[in-house]
Protein backbone atom coordinates (compact mmCIF):
# COMPACT_ATOMS: atom_id res chain seq x y z
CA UNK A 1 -29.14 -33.92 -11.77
CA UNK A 2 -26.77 -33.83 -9.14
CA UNK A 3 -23.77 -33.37 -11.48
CA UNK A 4 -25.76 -30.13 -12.82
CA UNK A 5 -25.77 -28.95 -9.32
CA UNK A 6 -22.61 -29.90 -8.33
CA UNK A 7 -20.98 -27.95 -10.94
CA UNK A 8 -22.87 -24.99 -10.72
CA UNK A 9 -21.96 -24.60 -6.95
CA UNK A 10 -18.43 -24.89 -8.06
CA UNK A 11 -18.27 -22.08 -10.38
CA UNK A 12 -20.64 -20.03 -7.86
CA UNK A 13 -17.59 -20.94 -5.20
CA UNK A 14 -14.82 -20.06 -8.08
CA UNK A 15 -16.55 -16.26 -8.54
CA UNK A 16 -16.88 -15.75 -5.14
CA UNK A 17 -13.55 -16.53 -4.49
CA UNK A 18 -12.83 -14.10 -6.86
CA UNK A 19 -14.63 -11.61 -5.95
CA UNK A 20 -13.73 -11.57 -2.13
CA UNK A 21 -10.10 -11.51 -3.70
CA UNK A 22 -10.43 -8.56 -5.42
CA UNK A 23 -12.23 -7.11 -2.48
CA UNK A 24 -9.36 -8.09 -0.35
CA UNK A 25 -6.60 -5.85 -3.13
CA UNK A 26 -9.20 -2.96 -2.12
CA UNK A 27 -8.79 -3.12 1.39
CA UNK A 28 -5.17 -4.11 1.25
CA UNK A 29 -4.61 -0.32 -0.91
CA UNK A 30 -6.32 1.52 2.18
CA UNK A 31 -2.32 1.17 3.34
CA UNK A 32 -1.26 3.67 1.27
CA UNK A 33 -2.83 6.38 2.87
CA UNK A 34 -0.44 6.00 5.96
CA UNK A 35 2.56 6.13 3.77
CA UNK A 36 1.38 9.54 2.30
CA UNK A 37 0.54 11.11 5.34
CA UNK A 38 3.99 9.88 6.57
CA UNK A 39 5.94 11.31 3.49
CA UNK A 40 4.40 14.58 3.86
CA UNK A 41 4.22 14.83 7.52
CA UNK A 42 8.44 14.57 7.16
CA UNK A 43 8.85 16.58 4.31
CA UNK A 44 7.08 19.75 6.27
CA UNK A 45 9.15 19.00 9.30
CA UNK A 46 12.33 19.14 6.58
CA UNK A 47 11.44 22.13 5.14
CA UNK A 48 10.65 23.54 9.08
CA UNK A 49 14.34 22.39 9.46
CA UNK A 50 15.65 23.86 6.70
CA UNK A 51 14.11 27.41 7.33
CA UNK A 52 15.57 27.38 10.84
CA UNK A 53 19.06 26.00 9.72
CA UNK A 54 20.16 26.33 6.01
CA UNK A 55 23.19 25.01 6.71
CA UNK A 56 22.33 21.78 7.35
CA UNK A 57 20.48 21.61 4.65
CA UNK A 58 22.89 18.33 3.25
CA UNK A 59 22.25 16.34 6.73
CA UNK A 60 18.44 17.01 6.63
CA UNK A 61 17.79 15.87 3.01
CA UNK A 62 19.73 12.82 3.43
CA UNK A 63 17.90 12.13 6.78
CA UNK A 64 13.95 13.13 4.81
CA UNK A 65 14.97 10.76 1.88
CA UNK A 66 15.78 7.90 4.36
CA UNK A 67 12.56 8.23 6.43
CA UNK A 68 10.92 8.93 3.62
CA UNK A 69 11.75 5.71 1.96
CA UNK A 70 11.39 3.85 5.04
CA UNK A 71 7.62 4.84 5.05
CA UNK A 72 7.03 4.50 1.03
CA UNK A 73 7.47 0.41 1.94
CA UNK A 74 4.52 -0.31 3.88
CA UNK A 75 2.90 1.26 0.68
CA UNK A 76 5.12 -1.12 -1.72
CA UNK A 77 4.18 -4.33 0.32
CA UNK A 78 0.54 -3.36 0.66
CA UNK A 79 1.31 -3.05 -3.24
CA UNK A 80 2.26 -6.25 -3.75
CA UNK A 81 -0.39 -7.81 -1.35
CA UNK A 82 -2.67 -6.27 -3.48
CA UNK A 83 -1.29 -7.75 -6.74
CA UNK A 84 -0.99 -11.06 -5.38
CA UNK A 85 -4.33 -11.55 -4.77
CA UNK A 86 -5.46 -10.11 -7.91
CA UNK A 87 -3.53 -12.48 -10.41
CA UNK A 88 -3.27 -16.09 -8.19
């Protein structure tokens, strides 16, 4: 009797582990919304740039795609986070 409920209060703690691990991937993807806002808020200022001097159009690019990429890895390890906790 006590084996019966032994094991049955493992695999209850196994698929709630589980399931508060997937719930953690959710919450962990709620950090790509800061890397989108970020990406578009500097690509507006670029093209803002751009209009005012078209000449510099080489130096602003360069600087958008850095900043740009700069932002895009808070979404990559949030990513990753994500994945981790899905498949361990």
């Amino acid at each position: 009797m006590l084996s019966t409920l032994f094991l049955a209060t493992a695999d209850y703690n196994e698929f709630f582990v589980n399931g508060m691990a997937l719930l953690g991937a959710g919450i962990a993807m709620i950090a790509g919304i800061g890397p989108g806002i970020g990406q578009g808020f500097a690509a507006g200022k670029a093209v803002e740039a751009v209009g005012r001097q078209p000449e510099a159009i080489g130096k602003i690019t360069t600087t958008m795609l850095v900043g740009q990429a700069m932002a895009e890895t808070t979404g990559l390890y949030a990513l990753i986070i994500a994945f981790v906790l899905i498949f361990t």
